[in-house]
PDB file of N, CA and C in Angstrom:
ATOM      1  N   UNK A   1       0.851  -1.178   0.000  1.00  0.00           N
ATOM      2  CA  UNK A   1       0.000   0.000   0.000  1.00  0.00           C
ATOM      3  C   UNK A   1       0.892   1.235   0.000  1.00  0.00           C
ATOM      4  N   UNK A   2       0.574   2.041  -0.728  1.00  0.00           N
ATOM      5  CA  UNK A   2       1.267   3.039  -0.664  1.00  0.00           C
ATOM      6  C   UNK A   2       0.368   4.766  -0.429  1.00  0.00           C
ATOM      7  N   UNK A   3       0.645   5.022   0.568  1.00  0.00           N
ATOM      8  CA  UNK A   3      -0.078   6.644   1.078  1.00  0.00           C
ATOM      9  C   UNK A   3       0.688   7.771   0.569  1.00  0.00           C
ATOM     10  N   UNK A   4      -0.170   8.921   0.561  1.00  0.00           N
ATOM     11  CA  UNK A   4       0.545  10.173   0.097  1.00  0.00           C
ATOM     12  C   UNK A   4       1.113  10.678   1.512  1.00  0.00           C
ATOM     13  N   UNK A   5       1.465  12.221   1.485  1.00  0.00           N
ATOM     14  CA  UNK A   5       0.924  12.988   2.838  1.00  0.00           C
ATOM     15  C   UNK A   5       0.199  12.934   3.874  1.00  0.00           C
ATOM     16  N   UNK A   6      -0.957  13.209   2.937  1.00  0.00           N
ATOM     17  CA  UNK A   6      -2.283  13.463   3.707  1.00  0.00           C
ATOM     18  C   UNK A   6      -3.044  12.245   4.205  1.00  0.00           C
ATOM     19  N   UNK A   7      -2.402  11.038   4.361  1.00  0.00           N
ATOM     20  CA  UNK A   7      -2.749   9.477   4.446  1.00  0.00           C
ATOM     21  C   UNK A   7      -3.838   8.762   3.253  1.00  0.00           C
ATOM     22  N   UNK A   8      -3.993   9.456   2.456  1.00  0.00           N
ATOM     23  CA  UNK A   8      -5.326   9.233   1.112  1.00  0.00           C
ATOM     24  C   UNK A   8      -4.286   7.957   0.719  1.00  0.00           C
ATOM     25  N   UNK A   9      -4.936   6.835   0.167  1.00  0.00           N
ATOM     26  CA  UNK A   9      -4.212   5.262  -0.506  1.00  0.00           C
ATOM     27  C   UNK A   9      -4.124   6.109  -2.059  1.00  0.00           C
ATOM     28  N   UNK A  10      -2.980   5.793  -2.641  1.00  0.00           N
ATOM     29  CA  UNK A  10      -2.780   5.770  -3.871  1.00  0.00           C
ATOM     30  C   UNK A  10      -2.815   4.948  -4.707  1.00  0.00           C
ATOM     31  N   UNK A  11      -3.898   4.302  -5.170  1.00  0.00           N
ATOM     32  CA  UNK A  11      -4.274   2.865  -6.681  1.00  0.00           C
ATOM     33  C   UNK A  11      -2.580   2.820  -7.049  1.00  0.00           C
ATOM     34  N   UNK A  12      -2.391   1.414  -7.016  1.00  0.00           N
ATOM     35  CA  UNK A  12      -1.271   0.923  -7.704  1.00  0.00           C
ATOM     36  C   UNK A  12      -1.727  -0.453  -8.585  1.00  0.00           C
ATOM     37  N   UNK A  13      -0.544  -0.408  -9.809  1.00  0.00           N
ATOM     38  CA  UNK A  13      -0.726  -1.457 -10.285  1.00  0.00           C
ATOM     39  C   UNK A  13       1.077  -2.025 -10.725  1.00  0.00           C
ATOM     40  N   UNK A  14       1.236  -3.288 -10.430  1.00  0.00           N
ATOM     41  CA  UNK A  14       2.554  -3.773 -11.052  1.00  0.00           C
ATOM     42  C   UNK A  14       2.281  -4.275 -12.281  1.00  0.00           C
ATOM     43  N   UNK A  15       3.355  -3.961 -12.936  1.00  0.00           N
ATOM     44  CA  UNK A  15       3.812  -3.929 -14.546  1.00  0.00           C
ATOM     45  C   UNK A  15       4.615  -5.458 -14.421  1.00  0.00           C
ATOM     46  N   UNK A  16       5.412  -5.091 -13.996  1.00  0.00           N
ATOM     47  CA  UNK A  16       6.672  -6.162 -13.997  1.00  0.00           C
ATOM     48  C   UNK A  16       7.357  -6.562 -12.881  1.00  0.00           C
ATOM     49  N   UNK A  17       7.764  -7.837 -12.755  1.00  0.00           N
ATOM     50  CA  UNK A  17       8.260  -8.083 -11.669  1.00  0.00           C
ATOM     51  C   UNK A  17       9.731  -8.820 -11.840  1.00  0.00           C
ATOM     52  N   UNK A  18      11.164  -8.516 -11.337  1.00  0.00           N
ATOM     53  CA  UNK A  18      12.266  -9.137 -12.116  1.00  0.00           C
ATOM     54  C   UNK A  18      13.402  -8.832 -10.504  1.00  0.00           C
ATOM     55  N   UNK A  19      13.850  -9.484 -11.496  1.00  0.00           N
ATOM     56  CA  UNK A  19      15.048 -10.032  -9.226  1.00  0.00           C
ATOM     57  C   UNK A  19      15.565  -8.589  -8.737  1.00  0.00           C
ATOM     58  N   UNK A  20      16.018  -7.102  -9.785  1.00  0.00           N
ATOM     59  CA  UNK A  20      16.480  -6.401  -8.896  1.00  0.00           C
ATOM     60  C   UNK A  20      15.162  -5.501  -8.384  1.00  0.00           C
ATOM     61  N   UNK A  21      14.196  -5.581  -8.536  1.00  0.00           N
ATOM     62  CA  UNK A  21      12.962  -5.099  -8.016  1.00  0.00           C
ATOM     63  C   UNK A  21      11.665  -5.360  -8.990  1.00  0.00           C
ATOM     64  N   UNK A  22      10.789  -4.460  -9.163  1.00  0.00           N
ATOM     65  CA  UNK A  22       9.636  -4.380  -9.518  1.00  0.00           C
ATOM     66  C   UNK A  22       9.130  -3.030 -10.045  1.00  0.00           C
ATOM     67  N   UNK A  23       8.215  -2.849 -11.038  1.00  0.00           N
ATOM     68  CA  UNK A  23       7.510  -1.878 -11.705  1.00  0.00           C
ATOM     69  C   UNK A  23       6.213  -1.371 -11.595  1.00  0.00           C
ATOM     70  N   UNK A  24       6.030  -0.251 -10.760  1.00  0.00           N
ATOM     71  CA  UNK A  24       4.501   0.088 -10.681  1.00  0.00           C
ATOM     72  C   UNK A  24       4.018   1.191 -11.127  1.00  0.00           C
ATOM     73  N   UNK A  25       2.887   0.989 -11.390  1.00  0.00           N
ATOM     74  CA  UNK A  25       2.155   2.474 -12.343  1.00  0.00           C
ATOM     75  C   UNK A  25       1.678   2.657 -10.711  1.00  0.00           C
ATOM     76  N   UNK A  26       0.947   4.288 -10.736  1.00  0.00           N
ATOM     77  CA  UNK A  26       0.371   5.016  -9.685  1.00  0.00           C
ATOM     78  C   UNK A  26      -0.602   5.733 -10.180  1.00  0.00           C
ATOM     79  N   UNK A  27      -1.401   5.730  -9.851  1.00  0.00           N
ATOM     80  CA  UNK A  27      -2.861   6.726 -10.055  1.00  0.00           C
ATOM     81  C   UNK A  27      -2.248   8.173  -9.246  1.00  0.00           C
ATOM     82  N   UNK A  28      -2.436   8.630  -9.233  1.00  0.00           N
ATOM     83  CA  UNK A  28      -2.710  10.456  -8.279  1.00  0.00           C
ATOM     84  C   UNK A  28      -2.922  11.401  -9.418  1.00  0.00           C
ATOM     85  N   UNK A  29      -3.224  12.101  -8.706  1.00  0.00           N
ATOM     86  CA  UNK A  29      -4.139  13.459  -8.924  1.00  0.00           C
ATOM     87  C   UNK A  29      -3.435  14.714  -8.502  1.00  0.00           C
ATOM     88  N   UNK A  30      -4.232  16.095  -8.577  1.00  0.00           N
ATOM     89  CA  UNK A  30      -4.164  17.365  -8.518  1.00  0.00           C
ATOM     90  C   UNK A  30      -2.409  17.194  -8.523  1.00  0.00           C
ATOM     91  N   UNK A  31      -1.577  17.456  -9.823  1.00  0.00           N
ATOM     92  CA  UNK A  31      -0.226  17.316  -9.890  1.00  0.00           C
ATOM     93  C   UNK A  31      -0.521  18.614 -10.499  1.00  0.00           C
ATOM     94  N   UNK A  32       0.073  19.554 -10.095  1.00  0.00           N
ATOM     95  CA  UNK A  32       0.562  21.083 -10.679  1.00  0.00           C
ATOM     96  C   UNK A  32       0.800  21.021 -11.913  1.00  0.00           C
ATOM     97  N   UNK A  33       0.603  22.382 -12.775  1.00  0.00           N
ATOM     98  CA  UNK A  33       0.816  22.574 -13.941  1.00  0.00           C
ATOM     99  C   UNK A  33       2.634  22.722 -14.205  1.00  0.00           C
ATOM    100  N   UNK A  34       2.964  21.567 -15.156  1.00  0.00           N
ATOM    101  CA  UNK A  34       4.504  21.663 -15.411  1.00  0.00           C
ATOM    102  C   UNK A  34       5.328  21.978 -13.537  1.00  0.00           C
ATOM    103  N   UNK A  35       4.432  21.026 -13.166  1.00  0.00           N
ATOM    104  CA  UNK A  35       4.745  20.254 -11.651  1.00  0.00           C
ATOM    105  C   UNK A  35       5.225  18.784 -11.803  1.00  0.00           C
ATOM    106  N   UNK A  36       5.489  18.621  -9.889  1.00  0.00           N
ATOM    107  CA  UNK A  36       5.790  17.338  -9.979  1.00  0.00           C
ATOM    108  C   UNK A  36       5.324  17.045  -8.620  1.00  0.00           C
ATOM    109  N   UNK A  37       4.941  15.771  -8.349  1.00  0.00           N
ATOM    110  CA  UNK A  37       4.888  15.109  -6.668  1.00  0.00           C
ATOM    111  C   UNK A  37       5.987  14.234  -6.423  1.00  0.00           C
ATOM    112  N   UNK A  38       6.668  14.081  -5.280  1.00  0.00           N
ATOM    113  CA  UNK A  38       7.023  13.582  -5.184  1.00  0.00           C
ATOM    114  C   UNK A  38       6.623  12.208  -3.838  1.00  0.00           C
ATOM    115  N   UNK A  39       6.786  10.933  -3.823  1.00  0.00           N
ATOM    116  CA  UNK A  39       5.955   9.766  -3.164  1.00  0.00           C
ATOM    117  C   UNK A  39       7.407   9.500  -2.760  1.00  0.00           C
ATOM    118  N   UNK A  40       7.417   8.537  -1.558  1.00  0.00           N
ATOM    119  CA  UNK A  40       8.199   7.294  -1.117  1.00  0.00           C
ATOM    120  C   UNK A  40       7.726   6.245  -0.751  1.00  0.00           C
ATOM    121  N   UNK A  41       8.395   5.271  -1.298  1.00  0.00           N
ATOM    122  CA  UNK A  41       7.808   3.745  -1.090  1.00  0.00           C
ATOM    123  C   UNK A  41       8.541   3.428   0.649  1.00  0.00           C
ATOM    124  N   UNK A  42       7.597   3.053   1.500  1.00  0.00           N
ATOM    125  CA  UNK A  42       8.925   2.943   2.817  1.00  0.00           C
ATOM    126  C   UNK A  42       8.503   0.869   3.162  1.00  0.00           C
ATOM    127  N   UNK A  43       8.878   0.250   2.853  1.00  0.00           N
ATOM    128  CA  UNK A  43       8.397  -0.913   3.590  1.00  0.00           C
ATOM    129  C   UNK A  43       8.052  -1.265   4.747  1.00  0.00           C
ATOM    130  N   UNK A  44       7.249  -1.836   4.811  1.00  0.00           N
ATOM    131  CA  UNK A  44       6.880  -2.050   6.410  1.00  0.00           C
ATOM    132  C   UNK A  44       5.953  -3.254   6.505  1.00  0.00           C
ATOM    133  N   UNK A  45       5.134  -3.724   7.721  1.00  0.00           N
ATOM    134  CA  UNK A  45       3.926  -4.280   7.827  1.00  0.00           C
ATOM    135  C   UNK A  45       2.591  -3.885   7.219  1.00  0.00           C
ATOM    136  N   UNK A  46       2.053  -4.365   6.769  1.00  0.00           N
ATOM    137  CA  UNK A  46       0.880  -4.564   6.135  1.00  0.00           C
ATOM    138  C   UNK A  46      -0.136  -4.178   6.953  1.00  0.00           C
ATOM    139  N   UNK A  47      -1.025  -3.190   6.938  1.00  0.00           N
ATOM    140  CA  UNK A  47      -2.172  -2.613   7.740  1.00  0.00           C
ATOM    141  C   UNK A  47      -3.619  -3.234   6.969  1.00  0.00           C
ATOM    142  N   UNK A  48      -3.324  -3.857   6.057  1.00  0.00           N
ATOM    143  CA  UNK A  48      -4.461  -4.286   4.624  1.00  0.00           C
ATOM    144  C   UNK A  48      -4.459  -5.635   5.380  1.00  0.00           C
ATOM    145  N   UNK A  49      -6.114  -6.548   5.185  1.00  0.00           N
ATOM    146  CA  UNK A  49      -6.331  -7.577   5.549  1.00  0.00           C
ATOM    147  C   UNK A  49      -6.230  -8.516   4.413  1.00  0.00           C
ATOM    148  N   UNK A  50      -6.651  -7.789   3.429  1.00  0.00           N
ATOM    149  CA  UNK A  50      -6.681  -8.512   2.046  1.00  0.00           C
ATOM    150  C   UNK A  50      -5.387  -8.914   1.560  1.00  0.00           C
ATOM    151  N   UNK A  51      -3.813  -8.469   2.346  1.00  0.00           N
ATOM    152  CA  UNK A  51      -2.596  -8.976   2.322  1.00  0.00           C
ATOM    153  C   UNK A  51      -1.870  -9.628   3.144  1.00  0.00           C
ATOM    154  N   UNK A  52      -2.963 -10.215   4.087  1.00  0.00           N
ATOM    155  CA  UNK A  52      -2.499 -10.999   5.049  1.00  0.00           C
ATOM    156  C   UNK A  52      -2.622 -12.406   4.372  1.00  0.00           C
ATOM    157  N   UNK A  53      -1.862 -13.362   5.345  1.00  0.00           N
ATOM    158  CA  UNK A  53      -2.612 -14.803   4.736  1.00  0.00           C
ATOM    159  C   UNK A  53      -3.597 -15.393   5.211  1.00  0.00           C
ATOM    160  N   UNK A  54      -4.359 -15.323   6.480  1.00  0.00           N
ATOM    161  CA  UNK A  54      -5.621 -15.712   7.266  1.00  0.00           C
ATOM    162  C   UNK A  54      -5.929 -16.898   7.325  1.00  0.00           C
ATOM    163  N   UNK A  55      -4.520 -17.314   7.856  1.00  0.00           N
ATOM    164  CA  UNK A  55      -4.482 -18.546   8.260  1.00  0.00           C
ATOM    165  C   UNK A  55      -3.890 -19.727   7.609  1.00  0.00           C
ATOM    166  N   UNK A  56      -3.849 -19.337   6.203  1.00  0.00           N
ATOM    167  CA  UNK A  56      -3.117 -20.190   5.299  1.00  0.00           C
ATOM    168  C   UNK A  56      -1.428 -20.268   5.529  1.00  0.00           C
ATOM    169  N   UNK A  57      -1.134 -21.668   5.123  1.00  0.00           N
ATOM    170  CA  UNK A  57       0.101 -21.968   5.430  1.00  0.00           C
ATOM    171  C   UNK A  57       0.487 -22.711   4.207  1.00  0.00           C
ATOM    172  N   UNK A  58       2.239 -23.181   3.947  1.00  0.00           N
ATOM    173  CA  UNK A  58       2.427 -23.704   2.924  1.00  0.00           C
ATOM    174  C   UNK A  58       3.860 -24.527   3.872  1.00  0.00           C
ATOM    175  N   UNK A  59       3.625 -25.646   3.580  1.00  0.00           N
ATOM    176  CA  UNK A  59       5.070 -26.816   4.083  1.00  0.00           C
ATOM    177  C   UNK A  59       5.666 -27.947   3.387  1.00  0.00           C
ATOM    178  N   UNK A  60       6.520 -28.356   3.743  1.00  0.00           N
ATOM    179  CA  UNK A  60       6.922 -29.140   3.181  1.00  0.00           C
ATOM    180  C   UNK A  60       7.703 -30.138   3.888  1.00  0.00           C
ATOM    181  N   UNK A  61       8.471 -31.271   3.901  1.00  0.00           N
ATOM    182  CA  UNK A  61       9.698 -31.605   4.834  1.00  0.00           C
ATOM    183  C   UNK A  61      10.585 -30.765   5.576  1.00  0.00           C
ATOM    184  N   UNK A  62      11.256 -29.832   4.928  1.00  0.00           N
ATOM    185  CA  UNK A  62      11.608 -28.958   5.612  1.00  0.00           C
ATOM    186  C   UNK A  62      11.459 -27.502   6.183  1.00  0.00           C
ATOM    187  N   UNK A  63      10.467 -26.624   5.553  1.00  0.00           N
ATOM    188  CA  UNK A  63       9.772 -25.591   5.718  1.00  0.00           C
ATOM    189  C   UNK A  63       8.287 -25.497   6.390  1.00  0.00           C
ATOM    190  N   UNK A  64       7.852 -24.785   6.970  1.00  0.00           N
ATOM    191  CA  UNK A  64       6.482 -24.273   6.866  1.00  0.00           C
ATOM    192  C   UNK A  64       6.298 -22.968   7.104  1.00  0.00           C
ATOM    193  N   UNK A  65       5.683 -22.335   6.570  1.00  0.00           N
ATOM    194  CA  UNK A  65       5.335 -20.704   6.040  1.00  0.00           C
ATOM    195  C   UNK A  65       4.168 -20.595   6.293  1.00  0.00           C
ATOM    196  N   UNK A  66       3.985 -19.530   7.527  1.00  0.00           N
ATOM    197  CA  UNK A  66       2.507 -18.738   7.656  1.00  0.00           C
ATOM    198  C   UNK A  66       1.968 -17.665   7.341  1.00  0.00           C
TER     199      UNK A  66
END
């Protein structure tokens, strides 16, 4: 998830995904005339439920992942 400032969610979509990172388009708005915004991506925990796993797990002999 990614927030502006003002905590408003900004629509994302990934393009591409490749080992030294990833590609995303961004929706926003009211961008100044022959302006610019500037965003930061900061990583963290997930506040979204819909990116949790809820309970699902994945194992194997030697792994299990929750």
């Amino acid at each position: 998830m990614i927030v502006d400032s003002e905590g408003k969610q900004i629509p994302i979509q990934k393009y591409e995904q490749r080992t030294e990172g990833a590609y995303y388009g961004l929706w926003v708005s009211d961008i100044p005339a022959m302006g610019y915004k500037t965003y930061s991506i900061v990583p963290g925990v997930s506040k979204n439920p819909e990116t949790t796993s809820m309970g699902k797990s994945l194992e194997n002999a030697y792994y299990k992942v929750d």
